[in-house]
Every structure is written in C-alpha cells, then in structure tokens.
C-alpha atoms as a PDB file:
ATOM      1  CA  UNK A   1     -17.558   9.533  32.373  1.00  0.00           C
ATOM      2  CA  UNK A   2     -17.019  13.321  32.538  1.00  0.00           C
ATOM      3  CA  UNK A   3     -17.008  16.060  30.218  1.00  0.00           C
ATOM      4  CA  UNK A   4     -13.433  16.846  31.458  1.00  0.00           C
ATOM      5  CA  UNK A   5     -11.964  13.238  31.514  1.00  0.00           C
ATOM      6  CA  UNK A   6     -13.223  12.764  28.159  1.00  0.00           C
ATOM      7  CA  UNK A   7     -11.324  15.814  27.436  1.00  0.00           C
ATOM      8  CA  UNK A   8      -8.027  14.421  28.558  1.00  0.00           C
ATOM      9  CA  UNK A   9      -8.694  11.306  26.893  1.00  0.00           C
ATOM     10  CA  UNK A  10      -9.191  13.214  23.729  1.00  0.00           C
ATOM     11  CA  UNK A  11      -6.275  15.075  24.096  1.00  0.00           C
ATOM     12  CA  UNK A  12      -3.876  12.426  25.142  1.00  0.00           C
ATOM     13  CA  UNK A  13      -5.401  10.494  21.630  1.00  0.00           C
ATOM     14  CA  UNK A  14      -4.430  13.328  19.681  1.00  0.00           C
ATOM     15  CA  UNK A  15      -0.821  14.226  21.048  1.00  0.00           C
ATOM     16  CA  UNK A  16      -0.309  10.235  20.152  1.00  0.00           C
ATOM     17  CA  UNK A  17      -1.372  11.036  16.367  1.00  0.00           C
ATOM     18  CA  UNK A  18       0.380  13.832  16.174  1.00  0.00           C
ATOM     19  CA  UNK A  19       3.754  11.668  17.000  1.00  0.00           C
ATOM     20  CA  UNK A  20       3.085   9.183  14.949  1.00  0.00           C
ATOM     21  CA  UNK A  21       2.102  11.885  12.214  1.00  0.00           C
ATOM     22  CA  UNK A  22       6.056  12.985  12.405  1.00  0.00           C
ATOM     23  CA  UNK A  23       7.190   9.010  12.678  1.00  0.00           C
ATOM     24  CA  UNK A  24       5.400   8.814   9.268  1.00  0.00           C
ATOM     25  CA  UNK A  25       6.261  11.835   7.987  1.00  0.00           C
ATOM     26  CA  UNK A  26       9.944  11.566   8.776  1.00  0.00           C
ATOM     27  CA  UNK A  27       9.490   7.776   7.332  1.00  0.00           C
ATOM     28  CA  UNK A  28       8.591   9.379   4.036  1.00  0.00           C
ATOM     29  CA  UNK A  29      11.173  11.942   4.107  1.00  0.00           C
ATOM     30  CA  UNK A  30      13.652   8.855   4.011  1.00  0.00           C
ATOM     31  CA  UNK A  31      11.923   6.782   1.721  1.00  0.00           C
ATOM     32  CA  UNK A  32      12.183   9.652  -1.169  1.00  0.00           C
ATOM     33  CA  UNK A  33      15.456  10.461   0.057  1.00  0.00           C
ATOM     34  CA  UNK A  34      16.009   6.725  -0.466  1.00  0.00           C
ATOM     35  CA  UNK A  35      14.374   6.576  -3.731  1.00  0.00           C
ATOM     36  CA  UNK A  36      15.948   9.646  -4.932  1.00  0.00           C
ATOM     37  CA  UNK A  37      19.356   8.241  -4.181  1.00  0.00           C
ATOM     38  CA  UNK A  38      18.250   5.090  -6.167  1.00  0.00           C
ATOM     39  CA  UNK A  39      17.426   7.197  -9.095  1.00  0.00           C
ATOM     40  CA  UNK A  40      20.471   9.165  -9.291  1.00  0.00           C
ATOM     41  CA  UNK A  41      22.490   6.002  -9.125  1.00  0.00           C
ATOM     42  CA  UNK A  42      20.298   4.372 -11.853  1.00  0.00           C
ATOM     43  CA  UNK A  43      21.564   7.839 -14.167  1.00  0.00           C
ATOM     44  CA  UNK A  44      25.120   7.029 -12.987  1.00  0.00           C
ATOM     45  CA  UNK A  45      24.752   3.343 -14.137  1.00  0.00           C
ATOM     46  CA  UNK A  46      22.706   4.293 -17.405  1.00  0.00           C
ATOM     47  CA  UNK A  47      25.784   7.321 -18.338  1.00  0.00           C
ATOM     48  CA  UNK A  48      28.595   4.704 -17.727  1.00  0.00           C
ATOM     49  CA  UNK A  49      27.010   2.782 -19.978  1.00  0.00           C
ATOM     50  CA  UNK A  50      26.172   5.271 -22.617  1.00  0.00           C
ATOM     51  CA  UNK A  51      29.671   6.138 -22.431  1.00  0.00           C
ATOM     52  CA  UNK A  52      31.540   2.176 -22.509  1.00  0.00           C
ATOM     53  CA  UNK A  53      29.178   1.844 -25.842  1.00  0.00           C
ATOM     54  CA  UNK A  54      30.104   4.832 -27.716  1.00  0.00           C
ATOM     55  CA  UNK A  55      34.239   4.415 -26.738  1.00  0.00           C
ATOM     56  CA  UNK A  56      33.168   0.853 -27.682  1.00  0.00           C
ATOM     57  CA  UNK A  57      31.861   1.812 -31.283  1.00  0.00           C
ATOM     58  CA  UNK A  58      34.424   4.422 -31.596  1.00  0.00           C
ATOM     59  CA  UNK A  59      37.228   2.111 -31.585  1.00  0.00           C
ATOM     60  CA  UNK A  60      35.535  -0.618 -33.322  1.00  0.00           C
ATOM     61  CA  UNK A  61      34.591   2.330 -36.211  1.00  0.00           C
ATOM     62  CA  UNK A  62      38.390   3.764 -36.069  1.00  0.00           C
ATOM     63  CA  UNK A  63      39.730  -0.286 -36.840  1.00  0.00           C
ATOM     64  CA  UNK A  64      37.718  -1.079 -39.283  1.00  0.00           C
ATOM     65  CA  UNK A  65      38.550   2.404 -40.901  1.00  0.00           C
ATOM     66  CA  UNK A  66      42.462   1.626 -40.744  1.00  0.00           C
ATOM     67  CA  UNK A  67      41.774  -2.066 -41.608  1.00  0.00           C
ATOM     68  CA  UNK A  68      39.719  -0.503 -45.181  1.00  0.00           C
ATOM     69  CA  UNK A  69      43.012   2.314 -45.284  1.00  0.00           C
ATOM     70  CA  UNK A  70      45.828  -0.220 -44.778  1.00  0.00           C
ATOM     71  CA  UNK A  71      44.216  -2.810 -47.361  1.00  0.00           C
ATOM     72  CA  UNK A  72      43.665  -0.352 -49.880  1.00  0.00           C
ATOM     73  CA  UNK A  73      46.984   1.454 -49.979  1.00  0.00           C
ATOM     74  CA  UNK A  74      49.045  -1.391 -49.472  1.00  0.00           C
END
C-alpha cells in the first residue's frame, strides 16, 4: 500500500468520526434537553403537591378552629 492511499484511507476514517462525533454529540444535546425537561416537570409535580397539602391543612386547621369556636360559645 502507498503512502498516499494510506492517506486517503486515513482521512476518509476520520471525516466518518467526525460525523458520528456530531450524531453523538447532538444525541447528548437531546438527552439533557430530555432530562432537563424531566426535571422541571418533577418541580411542577413536587409544587402542586406542596401546594394541595398546605390548602389541605389550611382548611382542615380553619374547621377544627370554628368547630373549638362554635362549641365553646354556643
């Protein structure tokens, strides 16, 4: 084999890293994007939550307060 087919060969090797390079790069780019997206909806989920238990304990907190009120000044 020649210096200058090797060369080619070398070349044509490296040009198909180089795509793959961006395949896998671009993969990752949309597998954070992915997991970022997962993440922020995991916050949404966790706030809604957060937020149903403290209206929850609220309202349990304000009955039981006007239950103790209306039994004692009745």
């Amino acid at each position: 084999m020649k210096a200058f087919e090797f060369k080619i060969i070398v070349e044509a090797a490296s040009a198909e890293m180089m795509k793959n390079n961006t395949t896998i790069f671009h993969l990752v780019v949309a597998l954070d994007a992915a997991a970022t997206a997962a993440a922020a909806a995991v916050v949404v989920v966790v706030v809604v939550v957060v937020v149903v238990v403290v209206v929850v304990v609220v309202v349990v907190v304000v009955v039981v307060l006007a239950f103790v009120v209306l039994s004692r000044y009745s």
